[in-house]
Structures are given as C-alpha cells and as structure tokens.
N, C-alpha and C. Protein backbone atom coordinates (compact mmCIF):
# COMPACT_ATOMS: atom_id res chain seq x y z
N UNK A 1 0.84 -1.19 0.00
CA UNK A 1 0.00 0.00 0.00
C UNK A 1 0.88 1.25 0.00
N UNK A 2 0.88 2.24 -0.70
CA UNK A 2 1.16 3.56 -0.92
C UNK A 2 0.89 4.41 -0.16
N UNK A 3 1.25 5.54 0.77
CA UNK A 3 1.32 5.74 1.44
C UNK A 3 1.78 7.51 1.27
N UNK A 4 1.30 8.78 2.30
CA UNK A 4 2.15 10.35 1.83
C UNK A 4 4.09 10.07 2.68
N UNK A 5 4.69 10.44 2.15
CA UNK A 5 5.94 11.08 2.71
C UNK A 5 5.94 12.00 2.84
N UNK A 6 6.93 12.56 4.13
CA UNK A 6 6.76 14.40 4.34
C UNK A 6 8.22 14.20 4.47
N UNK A 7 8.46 16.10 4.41
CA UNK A 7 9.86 16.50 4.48
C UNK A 7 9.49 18.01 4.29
N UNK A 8 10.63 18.21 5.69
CA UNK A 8 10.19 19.13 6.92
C UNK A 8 11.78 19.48 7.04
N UNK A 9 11.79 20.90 7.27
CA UNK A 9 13.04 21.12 8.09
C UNK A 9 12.71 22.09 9.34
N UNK A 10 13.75 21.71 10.33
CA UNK A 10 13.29 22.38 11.53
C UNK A 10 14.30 22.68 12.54
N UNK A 11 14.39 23.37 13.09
CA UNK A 11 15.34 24.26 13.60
C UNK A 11 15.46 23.08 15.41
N UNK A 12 16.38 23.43 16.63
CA UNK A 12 16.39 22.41 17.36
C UNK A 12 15.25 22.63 18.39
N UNK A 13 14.88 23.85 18.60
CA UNK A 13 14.02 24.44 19.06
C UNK A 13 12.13 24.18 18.27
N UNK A 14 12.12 23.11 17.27
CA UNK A 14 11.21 22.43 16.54
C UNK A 14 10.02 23.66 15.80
N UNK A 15 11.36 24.79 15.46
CA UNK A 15 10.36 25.80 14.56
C UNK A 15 10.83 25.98 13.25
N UNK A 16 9.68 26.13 12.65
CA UNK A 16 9.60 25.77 11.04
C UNK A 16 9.55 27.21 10.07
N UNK A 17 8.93 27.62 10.96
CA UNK A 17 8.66 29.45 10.34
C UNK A 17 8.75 30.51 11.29
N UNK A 18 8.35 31.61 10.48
CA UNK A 18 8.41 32.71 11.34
C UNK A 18 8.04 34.46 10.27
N UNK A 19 6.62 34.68 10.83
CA UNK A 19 5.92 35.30 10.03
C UNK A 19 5.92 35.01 8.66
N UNK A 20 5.29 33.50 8.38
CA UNK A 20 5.31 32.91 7.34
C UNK A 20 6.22 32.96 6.39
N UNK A 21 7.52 32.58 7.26
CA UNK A 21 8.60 32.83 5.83
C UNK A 21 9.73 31.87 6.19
N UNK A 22 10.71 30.89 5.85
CA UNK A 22 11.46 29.87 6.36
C UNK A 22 12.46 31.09 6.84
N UNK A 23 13.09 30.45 8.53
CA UNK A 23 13.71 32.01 9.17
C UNK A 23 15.23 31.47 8.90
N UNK A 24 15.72 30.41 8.08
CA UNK A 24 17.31 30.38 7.51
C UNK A 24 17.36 30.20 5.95
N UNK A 25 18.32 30.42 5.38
CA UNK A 25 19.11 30.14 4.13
C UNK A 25 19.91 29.48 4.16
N UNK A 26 19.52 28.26 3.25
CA UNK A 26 20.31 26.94 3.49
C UNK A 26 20.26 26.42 2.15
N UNK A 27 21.25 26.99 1.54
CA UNK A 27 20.84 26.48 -0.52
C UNK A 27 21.53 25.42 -0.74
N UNK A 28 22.33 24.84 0.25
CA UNK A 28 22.49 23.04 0.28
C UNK A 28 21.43 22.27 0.31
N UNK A 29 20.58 22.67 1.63
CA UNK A 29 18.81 22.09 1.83
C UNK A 29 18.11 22.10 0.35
N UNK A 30 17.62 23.49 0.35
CA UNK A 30 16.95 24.04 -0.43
C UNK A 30 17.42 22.69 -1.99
N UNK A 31 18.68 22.93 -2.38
CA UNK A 31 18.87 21.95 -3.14
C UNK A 31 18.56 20.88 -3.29
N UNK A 32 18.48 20.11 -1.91
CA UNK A 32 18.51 18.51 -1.51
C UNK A 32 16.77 18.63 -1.65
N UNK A 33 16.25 19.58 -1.10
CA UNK A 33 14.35 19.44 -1.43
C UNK A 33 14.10 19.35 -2.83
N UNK A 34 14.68 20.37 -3.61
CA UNK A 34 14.44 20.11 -5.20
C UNK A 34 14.38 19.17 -5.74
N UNK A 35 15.98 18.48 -5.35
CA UNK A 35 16.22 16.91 -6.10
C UNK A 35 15.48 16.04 -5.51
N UNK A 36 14.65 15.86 -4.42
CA UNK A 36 14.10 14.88 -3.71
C UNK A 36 12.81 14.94 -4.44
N UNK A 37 12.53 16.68 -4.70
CA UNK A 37 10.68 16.23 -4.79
C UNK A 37 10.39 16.85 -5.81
N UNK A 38 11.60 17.26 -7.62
CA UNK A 38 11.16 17.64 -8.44
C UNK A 38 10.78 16.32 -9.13
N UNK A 39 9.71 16.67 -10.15
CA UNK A 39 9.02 15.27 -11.08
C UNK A 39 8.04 14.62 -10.31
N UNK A 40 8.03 15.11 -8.50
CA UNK A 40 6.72 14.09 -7.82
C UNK A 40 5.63 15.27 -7.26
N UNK A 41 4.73 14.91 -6.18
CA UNK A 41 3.70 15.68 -5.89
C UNK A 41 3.72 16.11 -4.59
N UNK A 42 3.53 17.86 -4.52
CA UNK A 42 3.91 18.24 -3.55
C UNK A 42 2.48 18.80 -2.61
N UNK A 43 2.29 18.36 -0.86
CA UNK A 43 1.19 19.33 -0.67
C UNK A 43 1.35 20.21 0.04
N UNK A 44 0.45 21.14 0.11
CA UNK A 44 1.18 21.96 0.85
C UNK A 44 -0.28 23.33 1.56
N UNK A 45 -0.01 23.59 2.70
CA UNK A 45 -1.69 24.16 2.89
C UNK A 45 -1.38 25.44 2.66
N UNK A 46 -2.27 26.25 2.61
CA UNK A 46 -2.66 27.79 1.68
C UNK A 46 -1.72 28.62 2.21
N UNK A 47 -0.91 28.39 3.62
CA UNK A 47 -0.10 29.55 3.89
C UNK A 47 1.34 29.27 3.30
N UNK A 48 1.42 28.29 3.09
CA UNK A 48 2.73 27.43 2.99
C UNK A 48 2.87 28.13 0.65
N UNK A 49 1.52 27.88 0.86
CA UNK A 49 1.76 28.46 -0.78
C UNK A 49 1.92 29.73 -1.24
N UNK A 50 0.92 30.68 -0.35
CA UNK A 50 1.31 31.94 -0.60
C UNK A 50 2.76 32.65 0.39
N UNK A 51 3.28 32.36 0.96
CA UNK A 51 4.37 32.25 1.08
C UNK A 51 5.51 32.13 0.19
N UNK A 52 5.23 31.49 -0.96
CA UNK A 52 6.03 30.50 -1.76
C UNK A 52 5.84 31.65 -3.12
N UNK A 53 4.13 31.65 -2.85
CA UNK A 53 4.15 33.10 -3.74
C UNK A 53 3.32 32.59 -5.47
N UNK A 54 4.28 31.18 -5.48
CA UNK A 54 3.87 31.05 -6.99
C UNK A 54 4.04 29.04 -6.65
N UNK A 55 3.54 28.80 -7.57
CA UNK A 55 3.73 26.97 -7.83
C UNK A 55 5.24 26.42 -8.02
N UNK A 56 5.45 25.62 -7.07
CA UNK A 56 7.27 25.17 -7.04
C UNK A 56 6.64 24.10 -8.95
N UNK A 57 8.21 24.66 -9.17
CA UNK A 57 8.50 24.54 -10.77
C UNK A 57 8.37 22.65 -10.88
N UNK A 58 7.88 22.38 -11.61
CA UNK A 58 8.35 20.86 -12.18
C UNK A 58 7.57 19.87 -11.09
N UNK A 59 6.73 20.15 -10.33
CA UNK A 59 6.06 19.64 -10.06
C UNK A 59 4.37 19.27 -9.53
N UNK A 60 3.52 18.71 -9.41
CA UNK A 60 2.50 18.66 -8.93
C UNK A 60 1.87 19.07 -7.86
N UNK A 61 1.54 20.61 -7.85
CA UNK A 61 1.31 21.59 -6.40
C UNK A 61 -0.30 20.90 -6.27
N UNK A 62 -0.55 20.75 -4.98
CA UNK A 62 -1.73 20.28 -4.11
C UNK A 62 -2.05 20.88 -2.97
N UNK A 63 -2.86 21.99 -3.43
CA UNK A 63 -3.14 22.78 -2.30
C UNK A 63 -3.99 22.76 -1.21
N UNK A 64 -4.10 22.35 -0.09
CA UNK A 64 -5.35 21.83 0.58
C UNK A 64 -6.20 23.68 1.67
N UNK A 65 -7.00 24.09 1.59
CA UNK A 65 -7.60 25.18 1.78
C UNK A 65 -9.41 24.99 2.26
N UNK A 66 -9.96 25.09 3.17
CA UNK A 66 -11.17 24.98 3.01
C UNK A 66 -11.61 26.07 2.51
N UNK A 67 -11.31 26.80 2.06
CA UNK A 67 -12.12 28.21 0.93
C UNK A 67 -11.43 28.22 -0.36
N UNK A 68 -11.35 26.90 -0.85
CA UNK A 68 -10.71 26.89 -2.16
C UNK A 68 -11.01 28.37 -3.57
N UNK A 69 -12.38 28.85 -3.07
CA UNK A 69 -12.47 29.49 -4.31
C UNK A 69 -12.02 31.27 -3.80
N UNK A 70 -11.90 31.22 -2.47
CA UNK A 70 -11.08 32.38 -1.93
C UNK A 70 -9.63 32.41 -2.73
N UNK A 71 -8.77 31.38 -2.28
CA UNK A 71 -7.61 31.06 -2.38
C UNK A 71 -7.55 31.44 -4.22
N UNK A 72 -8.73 30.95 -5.13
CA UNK A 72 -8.67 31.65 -5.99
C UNK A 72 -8.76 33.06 -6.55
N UNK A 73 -9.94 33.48 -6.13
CA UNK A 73 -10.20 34.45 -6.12
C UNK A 73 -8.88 35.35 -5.92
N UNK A 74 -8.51 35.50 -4.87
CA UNK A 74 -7.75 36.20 -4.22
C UNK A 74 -6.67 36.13 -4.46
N UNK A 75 -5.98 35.36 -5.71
CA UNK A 75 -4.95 34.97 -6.44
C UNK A 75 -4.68 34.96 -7.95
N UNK A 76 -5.77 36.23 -8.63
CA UNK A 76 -6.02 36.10 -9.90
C UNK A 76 -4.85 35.80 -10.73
N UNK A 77 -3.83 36.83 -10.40
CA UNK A 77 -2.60 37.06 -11.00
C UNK A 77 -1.79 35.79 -11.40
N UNK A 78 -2.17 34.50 -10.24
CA UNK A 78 -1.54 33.57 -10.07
C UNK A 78 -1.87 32.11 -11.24
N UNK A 79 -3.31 32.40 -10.94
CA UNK A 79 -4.21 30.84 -11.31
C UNK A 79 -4.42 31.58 -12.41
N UNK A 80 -5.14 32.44 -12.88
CA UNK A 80 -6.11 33.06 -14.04
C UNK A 80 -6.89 31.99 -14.54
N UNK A 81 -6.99 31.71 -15.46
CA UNK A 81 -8.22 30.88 -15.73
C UNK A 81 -8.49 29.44 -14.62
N UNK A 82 -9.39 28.98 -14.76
CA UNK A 82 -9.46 27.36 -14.11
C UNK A 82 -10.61 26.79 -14.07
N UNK A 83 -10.43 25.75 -14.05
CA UNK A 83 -11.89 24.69 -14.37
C UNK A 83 -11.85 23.37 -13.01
N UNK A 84 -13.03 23.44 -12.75
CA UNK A 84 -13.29 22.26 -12.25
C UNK A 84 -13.08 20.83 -12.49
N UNK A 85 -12.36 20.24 -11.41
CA UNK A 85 -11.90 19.06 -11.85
C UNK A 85 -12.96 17.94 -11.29
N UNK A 86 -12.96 17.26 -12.25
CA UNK A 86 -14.19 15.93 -11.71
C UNK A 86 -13.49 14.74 -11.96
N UNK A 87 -12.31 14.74 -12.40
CA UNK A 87 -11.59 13.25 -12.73
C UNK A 87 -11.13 12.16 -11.25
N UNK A 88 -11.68 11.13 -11.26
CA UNK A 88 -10.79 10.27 -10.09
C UNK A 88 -12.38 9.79 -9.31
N UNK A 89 -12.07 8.88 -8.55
CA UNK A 89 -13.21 8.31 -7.54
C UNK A 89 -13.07 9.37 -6.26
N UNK A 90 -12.22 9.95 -6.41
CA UNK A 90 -11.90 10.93 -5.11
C UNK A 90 -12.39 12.31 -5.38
N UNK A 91 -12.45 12.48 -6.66
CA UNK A 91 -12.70 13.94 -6.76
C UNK A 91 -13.91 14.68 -7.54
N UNK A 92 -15.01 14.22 -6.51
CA UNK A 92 -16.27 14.10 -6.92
C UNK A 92 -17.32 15.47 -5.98
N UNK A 93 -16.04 16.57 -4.77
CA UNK A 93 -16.78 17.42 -4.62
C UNK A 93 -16.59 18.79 -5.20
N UNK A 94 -17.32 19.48 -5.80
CA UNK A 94 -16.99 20.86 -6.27
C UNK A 94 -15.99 21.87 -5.70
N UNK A 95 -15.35 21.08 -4.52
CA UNK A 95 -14.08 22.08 -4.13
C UNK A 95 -13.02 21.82 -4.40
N UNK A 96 -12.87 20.75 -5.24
CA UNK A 96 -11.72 20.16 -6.00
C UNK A 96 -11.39 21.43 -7.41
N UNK A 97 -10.15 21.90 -7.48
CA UNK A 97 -9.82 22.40 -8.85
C UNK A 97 -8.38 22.06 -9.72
N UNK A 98 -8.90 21.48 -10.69
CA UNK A 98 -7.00 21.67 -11.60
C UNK A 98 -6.91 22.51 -12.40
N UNK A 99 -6.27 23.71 -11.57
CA UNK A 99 -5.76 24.73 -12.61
C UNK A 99 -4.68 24.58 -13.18
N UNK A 100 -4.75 24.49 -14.71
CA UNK A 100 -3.11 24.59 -16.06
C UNK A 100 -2.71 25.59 -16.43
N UNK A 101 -4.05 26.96 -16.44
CA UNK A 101 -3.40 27.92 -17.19
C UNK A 101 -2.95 28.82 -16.13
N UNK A 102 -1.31 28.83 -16.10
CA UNK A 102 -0.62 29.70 -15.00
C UNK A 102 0.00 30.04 -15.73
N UNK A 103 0.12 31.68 -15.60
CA UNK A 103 0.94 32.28 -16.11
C UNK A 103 2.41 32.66 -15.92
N UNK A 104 3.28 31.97 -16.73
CA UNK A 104 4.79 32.26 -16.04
C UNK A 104 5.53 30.72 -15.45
N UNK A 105 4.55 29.61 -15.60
CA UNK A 105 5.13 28.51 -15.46
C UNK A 105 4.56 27.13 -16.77
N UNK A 106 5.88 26.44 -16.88
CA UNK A 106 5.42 25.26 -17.54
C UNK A 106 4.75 24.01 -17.18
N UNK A 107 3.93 23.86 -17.85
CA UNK A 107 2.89 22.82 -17.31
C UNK A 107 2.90 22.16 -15.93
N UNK A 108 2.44 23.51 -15.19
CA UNK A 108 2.48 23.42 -13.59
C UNK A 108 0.85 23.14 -13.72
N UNK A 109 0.71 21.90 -12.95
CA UNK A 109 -0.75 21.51 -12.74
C UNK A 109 -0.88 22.05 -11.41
N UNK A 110 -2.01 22.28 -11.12
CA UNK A 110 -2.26 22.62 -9.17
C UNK A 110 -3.46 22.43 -8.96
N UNK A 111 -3.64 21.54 -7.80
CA UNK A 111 -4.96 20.76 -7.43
C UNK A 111 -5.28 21.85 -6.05
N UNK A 112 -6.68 21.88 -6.27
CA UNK A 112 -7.05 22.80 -4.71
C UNK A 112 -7.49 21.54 -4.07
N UNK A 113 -7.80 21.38 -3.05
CA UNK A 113 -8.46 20.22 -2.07
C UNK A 113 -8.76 20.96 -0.93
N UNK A 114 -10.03 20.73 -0.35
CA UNK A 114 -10.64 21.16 0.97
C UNK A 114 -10.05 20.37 2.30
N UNK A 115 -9.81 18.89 1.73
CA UNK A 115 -9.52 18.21 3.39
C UNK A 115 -8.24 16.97 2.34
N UNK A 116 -7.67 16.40 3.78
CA UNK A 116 -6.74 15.66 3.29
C UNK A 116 -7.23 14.68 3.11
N UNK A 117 -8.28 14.20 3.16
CA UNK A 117 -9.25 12.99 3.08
C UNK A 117 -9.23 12.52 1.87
N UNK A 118 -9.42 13.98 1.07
CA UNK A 118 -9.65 12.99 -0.39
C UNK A 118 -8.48 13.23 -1.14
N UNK A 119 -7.20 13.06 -0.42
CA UNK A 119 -6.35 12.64 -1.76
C UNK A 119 -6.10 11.16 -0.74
N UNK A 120 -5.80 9.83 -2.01
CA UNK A 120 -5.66 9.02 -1.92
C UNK A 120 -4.16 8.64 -2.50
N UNK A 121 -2.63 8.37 -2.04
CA UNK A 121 -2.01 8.30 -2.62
C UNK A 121 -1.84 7.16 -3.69
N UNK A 122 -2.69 6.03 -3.37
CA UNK A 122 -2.45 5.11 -4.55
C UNK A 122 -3.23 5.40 -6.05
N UNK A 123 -4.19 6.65 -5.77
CA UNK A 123 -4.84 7.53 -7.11
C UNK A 123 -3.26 8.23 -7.75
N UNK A 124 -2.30 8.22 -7.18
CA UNK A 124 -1.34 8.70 -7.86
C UNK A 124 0.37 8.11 -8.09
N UNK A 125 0.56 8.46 -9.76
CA UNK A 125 1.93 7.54 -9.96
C UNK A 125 2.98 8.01 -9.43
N UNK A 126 2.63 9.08 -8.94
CA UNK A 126 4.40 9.22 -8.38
C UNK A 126 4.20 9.42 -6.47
N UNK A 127 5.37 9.61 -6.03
CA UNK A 127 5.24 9.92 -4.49
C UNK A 127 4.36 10.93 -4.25
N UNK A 128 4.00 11.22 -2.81
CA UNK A 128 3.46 12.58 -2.73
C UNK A 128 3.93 12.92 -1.68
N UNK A 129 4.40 13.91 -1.47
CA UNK A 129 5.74 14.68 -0.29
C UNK A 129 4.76 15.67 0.44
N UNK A 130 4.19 15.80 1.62
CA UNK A 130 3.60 16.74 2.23
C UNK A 130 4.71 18.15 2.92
N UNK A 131 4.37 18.82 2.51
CA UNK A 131 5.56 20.29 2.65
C UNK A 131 5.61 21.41 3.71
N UNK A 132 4.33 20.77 4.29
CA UNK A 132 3.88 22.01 5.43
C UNK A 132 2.43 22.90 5.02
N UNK A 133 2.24 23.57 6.19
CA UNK A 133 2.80 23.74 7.50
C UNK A 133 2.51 23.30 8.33
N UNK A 134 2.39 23.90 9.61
CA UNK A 134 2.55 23.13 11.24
C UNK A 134 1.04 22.30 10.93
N UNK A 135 -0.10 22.87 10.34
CA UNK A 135 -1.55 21.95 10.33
C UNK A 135 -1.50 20.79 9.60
N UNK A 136 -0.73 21.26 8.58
CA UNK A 136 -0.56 19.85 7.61
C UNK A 136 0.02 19.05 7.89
N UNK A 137 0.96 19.41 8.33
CA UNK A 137 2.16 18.29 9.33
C UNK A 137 1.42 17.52 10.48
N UNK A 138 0.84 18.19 11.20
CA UNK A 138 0.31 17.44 12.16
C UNK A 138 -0.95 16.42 11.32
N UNK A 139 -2.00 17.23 10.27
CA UNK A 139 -2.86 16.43 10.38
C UNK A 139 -2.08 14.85 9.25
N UNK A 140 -1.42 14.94 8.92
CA UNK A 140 -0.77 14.22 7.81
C UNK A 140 0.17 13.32 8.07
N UNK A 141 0.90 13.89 9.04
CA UNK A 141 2.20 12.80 9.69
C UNK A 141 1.65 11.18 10.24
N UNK A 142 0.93 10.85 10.79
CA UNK A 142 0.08 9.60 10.96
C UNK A 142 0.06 9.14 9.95
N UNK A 143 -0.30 9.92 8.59
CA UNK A 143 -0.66 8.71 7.39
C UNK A 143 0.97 8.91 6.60
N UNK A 144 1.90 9.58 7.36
CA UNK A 144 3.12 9.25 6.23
C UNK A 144 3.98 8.13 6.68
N UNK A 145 4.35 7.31 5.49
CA UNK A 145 5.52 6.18 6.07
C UNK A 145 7.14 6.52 6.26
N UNK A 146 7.27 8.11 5.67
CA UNK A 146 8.39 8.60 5.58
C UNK A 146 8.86 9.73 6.00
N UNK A 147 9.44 10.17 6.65
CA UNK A 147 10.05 11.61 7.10
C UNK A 147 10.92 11.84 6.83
N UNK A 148 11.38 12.88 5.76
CA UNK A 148 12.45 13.24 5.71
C UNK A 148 12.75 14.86 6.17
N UNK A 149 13.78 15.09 6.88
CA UNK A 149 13.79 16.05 8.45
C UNK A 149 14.82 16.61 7.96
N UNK A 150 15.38 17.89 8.27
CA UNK A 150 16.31 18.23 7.99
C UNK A 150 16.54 19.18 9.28
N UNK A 151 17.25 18.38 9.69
CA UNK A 151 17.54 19.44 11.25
C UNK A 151 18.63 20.44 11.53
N UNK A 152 17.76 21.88 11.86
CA UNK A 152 18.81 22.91 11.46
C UNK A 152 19.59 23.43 12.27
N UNK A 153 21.01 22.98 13.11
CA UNK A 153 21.48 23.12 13.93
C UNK A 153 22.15 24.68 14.78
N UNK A 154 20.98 25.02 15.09
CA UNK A 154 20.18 26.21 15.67
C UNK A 154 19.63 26.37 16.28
N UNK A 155 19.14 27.21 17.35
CA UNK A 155 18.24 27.33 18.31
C UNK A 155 17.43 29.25 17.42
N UNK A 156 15.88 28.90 17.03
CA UNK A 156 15.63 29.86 16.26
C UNK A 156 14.43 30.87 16.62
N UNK A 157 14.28 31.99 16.64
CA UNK A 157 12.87 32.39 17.33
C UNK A 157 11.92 32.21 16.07
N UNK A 158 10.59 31.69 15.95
CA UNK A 158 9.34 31.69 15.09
C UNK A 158 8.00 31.46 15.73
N UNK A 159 7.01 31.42 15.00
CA UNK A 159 5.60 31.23 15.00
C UNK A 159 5.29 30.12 14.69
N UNK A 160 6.14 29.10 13.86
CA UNK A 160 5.09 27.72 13.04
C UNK A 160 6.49 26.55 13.53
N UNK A 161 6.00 25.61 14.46
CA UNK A 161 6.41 24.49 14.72
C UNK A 161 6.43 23.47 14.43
N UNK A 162 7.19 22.31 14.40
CA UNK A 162 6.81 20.99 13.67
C UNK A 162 6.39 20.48 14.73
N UNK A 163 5.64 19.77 14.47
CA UNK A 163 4.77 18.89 15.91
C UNK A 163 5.39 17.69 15.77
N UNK A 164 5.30 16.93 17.41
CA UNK A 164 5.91 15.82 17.62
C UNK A 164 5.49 14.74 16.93
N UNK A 165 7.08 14.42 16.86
CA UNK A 165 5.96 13.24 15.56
C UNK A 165 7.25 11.49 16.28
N UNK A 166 8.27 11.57 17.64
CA UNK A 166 9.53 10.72 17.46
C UNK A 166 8.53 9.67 18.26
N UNK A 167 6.97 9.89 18.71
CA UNK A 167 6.80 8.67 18.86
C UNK A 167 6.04 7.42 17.91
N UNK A 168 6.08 8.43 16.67
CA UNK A 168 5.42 7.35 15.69
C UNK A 168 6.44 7.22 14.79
N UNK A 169 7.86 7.86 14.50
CA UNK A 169 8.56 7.35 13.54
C UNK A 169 9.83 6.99 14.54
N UNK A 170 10.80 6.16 13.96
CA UNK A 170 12.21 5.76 14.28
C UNK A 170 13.18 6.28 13.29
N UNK A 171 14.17 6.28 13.40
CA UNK A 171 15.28 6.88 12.04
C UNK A 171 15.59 5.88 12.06
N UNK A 172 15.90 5.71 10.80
CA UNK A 172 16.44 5.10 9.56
C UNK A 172 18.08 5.14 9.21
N UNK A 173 17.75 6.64 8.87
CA UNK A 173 19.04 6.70 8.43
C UNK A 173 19.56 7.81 8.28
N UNK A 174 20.76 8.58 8.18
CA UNK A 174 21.38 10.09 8.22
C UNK A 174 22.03 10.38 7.20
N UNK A 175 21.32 10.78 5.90
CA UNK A 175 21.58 11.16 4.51
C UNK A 175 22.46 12.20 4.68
N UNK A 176 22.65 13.06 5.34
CA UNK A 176 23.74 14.29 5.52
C UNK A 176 24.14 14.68 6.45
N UNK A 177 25.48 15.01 6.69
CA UNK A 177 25.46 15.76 7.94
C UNK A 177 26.26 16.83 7.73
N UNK A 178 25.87 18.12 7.30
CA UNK A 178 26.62 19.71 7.02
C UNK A 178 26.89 20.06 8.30
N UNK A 179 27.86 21.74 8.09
CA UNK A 179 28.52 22.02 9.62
C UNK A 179 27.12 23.05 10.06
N UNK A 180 26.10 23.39 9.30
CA UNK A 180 25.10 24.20 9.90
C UNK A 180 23.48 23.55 10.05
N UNK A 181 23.06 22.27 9.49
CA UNK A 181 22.18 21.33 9.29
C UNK A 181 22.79 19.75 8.59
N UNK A 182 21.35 18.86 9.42
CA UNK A 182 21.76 17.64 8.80
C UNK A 182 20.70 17.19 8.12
N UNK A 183 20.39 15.65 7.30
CA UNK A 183 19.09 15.57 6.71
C UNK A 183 19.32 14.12 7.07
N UNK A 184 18.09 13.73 7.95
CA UNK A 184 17.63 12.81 8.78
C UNK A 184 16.36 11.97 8.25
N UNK A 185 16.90 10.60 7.64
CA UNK A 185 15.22 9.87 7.21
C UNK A 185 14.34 9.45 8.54
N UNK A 186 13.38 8.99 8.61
CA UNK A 186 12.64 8.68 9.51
C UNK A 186 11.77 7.36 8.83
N UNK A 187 11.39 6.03 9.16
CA UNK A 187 10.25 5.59 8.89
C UNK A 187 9.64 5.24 10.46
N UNK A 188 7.72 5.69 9.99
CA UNK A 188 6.90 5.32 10.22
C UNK A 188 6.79 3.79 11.11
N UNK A 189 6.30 4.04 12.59
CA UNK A 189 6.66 2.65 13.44
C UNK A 189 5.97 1.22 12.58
N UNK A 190 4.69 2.02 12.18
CA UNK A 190 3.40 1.10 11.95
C UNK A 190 3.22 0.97 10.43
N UNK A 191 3.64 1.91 9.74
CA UNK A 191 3.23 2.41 8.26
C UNK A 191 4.59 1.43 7.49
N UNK A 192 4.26 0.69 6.39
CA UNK A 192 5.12 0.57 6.03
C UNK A 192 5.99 1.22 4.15
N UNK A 193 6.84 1.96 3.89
CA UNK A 193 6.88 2.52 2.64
C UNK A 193 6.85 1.89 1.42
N UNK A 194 6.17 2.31 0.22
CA UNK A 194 5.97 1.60 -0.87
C UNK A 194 7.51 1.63 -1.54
C-alpha cells in the first residue's frame, strides 16, 4: 500500500517558520528538497503556498484550503483561468480544482483540495511529499511512512512548529550531515513505505 511522505526542516528548538517565511538560508537544503521532490507531488496548505508566492516549478502543487475558491479568487494574478476538476473516484466534490493555465510557469498543474481525506495516494503515480505547514504536518504525519527532516542546527525564534511526531517514527538513516544542518530519514513505526 502507498502511502504520503513528508519532508520538513526544523530548527532544534522544533520551529519551522516565522511570520510565514522559512527564518534560515540553506541552498544546500533548499537543493537537496528540489532533487528529492522535483518530477513528484507536492502538498502543501494555503499559507505554505502563498508564502512560496507562486507553484514550485516541475512539479504537482496540491493545495489543501477549506475556501478553495477564496484562495482563488484572491490569487487572480496567479491561477487566471481554471476549471473544475471531476476526474478520479476521489474527486467528486466541487471544491476540487485543476488549474493549467498559470501564467509564467510550464505545465504546472495545481490541485485545490478542501480536506486531506480525499487525496488518496495510490490515485497517484508518483510519491506525494507533504511540505507544510505546522496543520498539515500534524494532520498528515500519521498517514506518512516517511520523514524526511532536515535538522537545522540552531536554536531559532518563530511562530510555526513541527509537531511531535519521534513517537510514531524511528530513524532510519542520516543522509547528511553539514557544519550548519543535517538531513535525517525517519520511517513510520506502523506504516510501512511503498
């Protein structure tokens, strides 16, 4: 069974943001997220996107929002046109949208979604990497078999925390270890990864 992966970075002090904006520069990280989660599907909830500003390039943005048509609305510049999506056994309520026509990116698809309920990862061929923030993380980490952490060896002041998650995953394994952050796998006690 198929299953979400997340990947999270977080400071030692377990904060993630700070007035919605990541509070280090780390273009080693930043790199290692690209290569991990360009070509697959990323989710990510409404603050985490406008933050971001625009759809991360080359891959499958999944926006989860319960005022999906706010998030449009209020983003003309961004989405401009869009149509309702009805494709899938999952995506059968009117707050579902796949917008294509974005202006300023190549065939950047972006799914709106109201709840995490209805994405199903085995409805999809590639991974799906949950991206933040602190709500998504929490409500999402239970159903991921994978964590990938990037711990930023710092003590940092912010607003958006990663929530505890070391009693449902174990590490795995320690993909990096830089002199200012490391990048830490995690699997899932119970979950097992496809």
């Amino acid at each position: 069974m198929k299953h979400f992966k997340a990947i999270a970075a977080m400071s030692e002090n377990r904060v993630i943001g700070a007035g919605n904006k990541i509070p280090w520069h780390l273009p080693e990280d930043f790199k290692w997220f690209k290569k991990t989660t360009t070509g697959q599907i990323v989710v990510m909830g409404r603050k985490t996107f406008e933050s971001l500003g625009k759809p991360l390039p080359n891959r499958k943005n999944l926006i989860l929002t319960r005022h999906p048509r706010h998030l449009i609305n209020a983003h003309q510049e961004i989405f401009g046109d869009y149509k309702e999506w009805r494709g899938g056994r999952h995506l059968q309520s009117p707050y579902q949208f796949h917008l294509t026509k974005i202006e300023g990116t190549r065939e950047n698809d972006i799914f709106i979604f109201n709840s995490l309920d209805r994405l199903n990862p085995e409805d999809f061929p590639t991974d799906i990497f949950i991206c933040g923030g602190a709500q998504i993380y929490e409500q999402a980490l239970p159903r991921c078999s994978d964590l990938y952490l990037t711990l930023v060896k710092r003590v940092v002041e912010g607003d958006a925390f990663f929530p505890p998650f070391e009693d449902q995953f174990e590490l795995a394994a320690e993909i990096a270890d830089h002199a200012e952050f490391k990048i830490l796998h995690y699997r899932h006690r119970g979950l097992k990864s496809s």
